[in-house]
C-alpha atoms as a PDB file:
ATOM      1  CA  UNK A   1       6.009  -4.673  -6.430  1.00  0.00           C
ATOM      2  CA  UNK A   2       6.766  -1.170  -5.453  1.00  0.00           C
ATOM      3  CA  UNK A   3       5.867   1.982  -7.090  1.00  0.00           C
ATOM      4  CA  UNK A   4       6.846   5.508  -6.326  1.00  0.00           C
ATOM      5  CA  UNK A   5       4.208   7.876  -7.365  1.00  0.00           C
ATOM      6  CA  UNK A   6       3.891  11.324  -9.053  1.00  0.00           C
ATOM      7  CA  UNK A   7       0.514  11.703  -7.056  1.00  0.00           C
ATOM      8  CA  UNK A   8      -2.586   9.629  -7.391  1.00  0.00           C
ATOM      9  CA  UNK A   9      -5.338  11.226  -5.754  1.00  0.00           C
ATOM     10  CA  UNK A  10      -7.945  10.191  -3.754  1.00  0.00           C
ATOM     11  CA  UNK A  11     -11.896  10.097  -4.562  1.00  0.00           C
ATOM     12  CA  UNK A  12     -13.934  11.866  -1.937  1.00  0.00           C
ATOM     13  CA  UNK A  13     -14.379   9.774   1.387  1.00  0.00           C
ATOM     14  CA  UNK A  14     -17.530   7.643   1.286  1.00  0.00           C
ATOM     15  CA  UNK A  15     -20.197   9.140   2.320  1.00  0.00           C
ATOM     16  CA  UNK A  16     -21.395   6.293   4.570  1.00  0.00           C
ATOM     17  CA  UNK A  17     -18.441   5.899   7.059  1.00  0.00           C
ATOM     18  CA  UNK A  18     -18.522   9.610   6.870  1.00  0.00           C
ATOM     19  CA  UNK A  19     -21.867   9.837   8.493  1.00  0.00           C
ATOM     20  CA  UNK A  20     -21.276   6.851  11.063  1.00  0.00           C
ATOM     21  CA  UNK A  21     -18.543   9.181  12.631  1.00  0.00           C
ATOM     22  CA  UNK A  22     -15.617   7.345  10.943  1.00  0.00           C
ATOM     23  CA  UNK A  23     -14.649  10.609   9.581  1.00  0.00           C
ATOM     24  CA  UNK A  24     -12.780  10.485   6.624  1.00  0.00           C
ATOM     25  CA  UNK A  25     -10.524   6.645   7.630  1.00  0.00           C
ATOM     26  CA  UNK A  26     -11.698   5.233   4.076  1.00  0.00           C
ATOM     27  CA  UNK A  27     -10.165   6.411   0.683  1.00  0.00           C
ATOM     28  CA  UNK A  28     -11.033   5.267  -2.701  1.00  0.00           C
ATOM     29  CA  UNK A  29      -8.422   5.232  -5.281  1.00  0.00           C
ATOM     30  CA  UNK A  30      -9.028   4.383  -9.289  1.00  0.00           C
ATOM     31  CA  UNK A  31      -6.365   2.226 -11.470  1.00  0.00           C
ATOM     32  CA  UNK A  32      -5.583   3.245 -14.839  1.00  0.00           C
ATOM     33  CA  UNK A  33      -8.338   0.009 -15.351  1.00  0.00           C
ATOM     34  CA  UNK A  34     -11.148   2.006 -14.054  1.00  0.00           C
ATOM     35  CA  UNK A  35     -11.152  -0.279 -10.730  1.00  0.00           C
ATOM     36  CA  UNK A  36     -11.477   1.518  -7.319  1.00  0.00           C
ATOM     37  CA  UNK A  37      -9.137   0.164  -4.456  1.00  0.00           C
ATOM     38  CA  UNK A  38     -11.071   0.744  -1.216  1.00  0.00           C
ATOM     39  CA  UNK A  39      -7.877   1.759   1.358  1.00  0.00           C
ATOM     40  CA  UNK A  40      -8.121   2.402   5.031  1.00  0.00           C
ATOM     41  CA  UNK A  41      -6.160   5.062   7.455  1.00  0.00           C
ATOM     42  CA  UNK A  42      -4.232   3.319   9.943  1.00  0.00           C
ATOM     43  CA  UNK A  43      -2.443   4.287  12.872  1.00  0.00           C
ATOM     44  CA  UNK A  44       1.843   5.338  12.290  1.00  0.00           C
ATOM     45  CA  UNK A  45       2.097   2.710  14.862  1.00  0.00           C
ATOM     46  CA  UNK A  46      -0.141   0.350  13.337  1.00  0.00           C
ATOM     47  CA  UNK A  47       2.295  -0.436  10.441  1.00  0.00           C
ATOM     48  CA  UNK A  48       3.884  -3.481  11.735  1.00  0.00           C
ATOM     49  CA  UNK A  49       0.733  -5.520  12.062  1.00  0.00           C
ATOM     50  CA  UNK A  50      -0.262  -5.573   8.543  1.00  0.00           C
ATOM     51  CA  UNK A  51       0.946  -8.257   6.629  1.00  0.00           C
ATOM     52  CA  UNK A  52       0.796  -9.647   3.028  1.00  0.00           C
ATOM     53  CA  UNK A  53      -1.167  -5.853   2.069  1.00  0.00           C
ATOM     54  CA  UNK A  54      -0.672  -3.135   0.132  1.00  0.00           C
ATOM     55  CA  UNK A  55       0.469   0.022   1.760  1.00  0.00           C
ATOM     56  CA  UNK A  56       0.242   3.830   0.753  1.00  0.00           C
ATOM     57  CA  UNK A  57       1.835   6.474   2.008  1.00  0.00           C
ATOM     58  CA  UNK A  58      -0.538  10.000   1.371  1.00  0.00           C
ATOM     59  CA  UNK A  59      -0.919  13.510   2.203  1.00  0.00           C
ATOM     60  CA  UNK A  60      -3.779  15.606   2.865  1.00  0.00           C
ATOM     61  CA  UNK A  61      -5.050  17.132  -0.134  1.00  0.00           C
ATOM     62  CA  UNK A  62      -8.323  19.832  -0.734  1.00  0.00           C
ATOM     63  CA  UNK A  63     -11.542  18.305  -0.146  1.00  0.00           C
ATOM     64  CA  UNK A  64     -11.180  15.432   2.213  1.00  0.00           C
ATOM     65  CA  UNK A  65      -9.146  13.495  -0.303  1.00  0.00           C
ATOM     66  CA  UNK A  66      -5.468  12.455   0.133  1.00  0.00           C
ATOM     67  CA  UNK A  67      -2.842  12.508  -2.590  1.00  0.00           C
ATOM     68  CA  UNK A  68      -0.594   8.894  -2.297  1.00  0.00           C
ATOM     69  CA  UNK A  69       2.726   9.404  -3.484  1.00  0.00           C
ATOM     70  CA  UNK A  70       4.178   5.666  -2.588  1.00  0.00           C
ATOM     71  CA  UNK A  71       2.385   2.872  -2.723  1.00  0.00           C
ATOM     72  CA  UNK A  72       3.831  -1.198  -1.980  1.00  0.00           C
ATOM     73  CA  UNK A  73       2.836  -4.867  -1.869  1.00  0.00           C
ATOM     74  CA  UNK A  74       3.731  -6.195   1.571  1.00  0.00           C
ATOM     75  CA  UNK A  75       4.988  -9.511   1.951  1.00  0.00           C
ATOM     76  CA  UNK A  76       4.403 -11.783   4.711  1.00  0.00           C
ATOM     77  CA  UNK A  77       6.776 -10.684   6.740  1.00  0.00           C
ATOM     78  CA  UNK A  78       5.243  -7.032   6.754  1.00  0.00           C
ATOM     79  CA  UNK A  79       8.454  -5.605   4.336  1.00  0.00           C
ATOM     80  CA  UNK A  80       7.678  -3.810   0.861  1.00  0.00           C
ATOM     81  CA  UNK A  81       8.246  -6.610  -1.853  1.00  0.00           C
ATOM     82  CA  UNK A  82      11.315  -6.441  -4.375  1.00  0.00           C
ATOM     83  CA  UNK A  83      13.501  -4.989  -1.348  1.00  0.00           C
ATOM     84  CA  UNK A  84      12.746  -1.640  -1.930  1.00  0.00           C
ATOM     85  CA  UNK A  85      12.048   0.812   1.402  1.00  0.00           C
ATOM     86  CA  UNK A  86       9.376   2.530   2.114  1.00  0.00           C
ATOM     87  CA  UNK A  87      10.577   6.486   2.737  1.00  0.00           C
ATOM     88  CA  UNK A  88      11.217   8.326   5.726  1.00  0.00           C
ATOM     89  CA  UNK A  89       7.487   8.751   7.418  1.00  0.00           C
ATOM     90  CA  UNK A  90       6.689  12.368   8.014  1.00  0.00           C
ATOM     91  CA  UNK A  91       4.457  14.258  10.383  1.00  0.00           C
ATOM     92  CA  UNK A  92       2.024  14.875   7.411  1.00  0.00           C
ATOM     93  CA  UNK A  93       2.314  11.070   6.071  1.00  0.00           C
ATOM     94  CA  UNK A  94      -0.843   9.242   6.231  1.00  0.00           C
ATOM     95  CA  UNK A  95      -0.527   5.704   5.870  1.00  0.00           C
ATOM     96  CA  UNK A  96      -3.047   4.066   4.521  1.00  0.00           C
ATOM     97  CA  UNK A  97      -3.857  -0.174   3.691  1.00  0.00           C
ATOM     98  CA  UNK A  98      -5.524  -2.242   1.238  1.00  0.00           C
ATOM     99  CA  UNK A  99      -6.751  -5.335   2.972  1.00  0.00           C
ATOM    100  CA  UNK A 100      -9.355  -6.790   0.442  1.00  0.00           C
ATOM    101  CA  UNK A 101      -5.990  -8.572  -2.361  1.00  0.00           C
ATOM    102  CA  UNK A 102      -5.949 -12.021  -1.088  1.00  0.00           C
ATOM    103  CA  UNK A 103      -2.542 -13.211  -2.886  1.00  0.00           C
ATOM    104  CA  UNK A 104       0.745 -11.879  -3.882  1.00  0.00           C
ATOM    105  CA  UNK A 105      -0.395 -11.451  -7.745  1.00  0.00           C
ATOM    106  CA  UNK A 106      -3.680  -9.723  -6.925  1.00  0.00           C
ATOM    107  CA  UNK A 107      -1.275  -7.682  -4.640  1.00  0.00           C
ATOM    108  CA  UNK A 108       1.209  -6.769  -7.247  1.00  0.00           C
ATOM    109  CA  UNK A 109      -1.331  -6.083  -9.690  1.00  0.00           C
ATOM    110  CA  UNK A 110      -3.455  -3.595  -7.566  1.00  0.00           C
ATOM    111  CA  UNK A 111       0.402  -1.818  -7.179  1.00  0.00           C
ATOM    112  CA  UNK A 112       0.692  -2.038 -11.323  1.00  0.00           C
ATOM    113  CA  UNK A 113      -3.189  -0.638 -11.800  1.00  0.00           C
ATOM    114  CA  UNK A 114      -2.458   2.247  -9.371  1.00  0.00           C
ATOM    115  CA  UNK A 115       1.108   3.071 -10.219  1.00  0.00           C
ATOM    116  CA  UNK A 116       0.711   4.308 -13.859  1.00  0.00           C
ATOM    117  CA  UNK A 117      -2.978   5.752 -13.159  1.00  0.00           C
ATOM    118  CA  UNK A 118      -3.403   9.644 -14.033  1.00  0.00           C
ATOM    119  CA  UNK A 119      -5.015  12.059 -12.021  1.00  0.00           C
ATOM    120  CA  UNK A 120      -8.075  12.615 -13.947  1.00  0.00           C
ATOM    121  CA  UNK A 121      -8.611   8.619 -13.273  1.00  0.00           C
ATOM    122  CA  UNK A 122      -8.213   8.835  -9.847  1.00  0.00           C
ATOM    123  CA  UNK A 123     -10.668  11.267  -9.023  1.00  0.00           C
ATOM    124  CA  UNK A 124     -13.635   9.980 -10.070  1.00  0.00           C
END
């Protein structure tokens, strides 16, 4: 599953990774179900090594969050499901993973949580 987003924003980094000197690599973001989705930062050329993940694509947003506007299921073979591409990366893209969905439905449900999930959710 694939979903192009309006903007989903980001909770505030934890504060814990913070203060271990992680900066801000971990980003929270809440489904329309109330669930958080831990994602991490990743290096641009990192992207090929993740398999069978979700992937969002953010920018930097006020306050340490980051505003996702893509976000896809990635099948085994490290290509967004249904076909779909993932957009041009730009020099302000920060691509982020979701490691912790162990199979293709918990994938593509994680995708369907986030995808419809207003602002005001996802900044708790």
């Amino acid at each position: 599953m694939v979903a192009e987003l309006p903007t989903l924003l980001s909770a505030q980094p934890p504060e814990v990774p913070r203060k271990a000197g992680l900066g801000d690599r971990f980003h929270y973001f809440r489904g329309a179900s109330g669930r958080r989705y831990l994602f991490s930062a990743i290096p641009r050329a990192g992207i090929g090594d993740f398999h069978s993940a979700v992937v969002a694509l953010a920018r930097r947003a006020p306050g340490g969050r980051v505003a996702a506007h893509w976000i896809a299921a990635i099948d085994c073979a490290g290509r967004p499901e249904s076909g779909r591409r993932m957009p041009p990366l730009t020099a302000d893209t920060i691509i982020l993973v979701h490691l912790l969905a162990t199979s293709d439905a918990e994938r593509g449900d994680l995708v369907a949580d986030l995808a419809p999930a207003p602002i005001a959710l996802a900044a708790a």
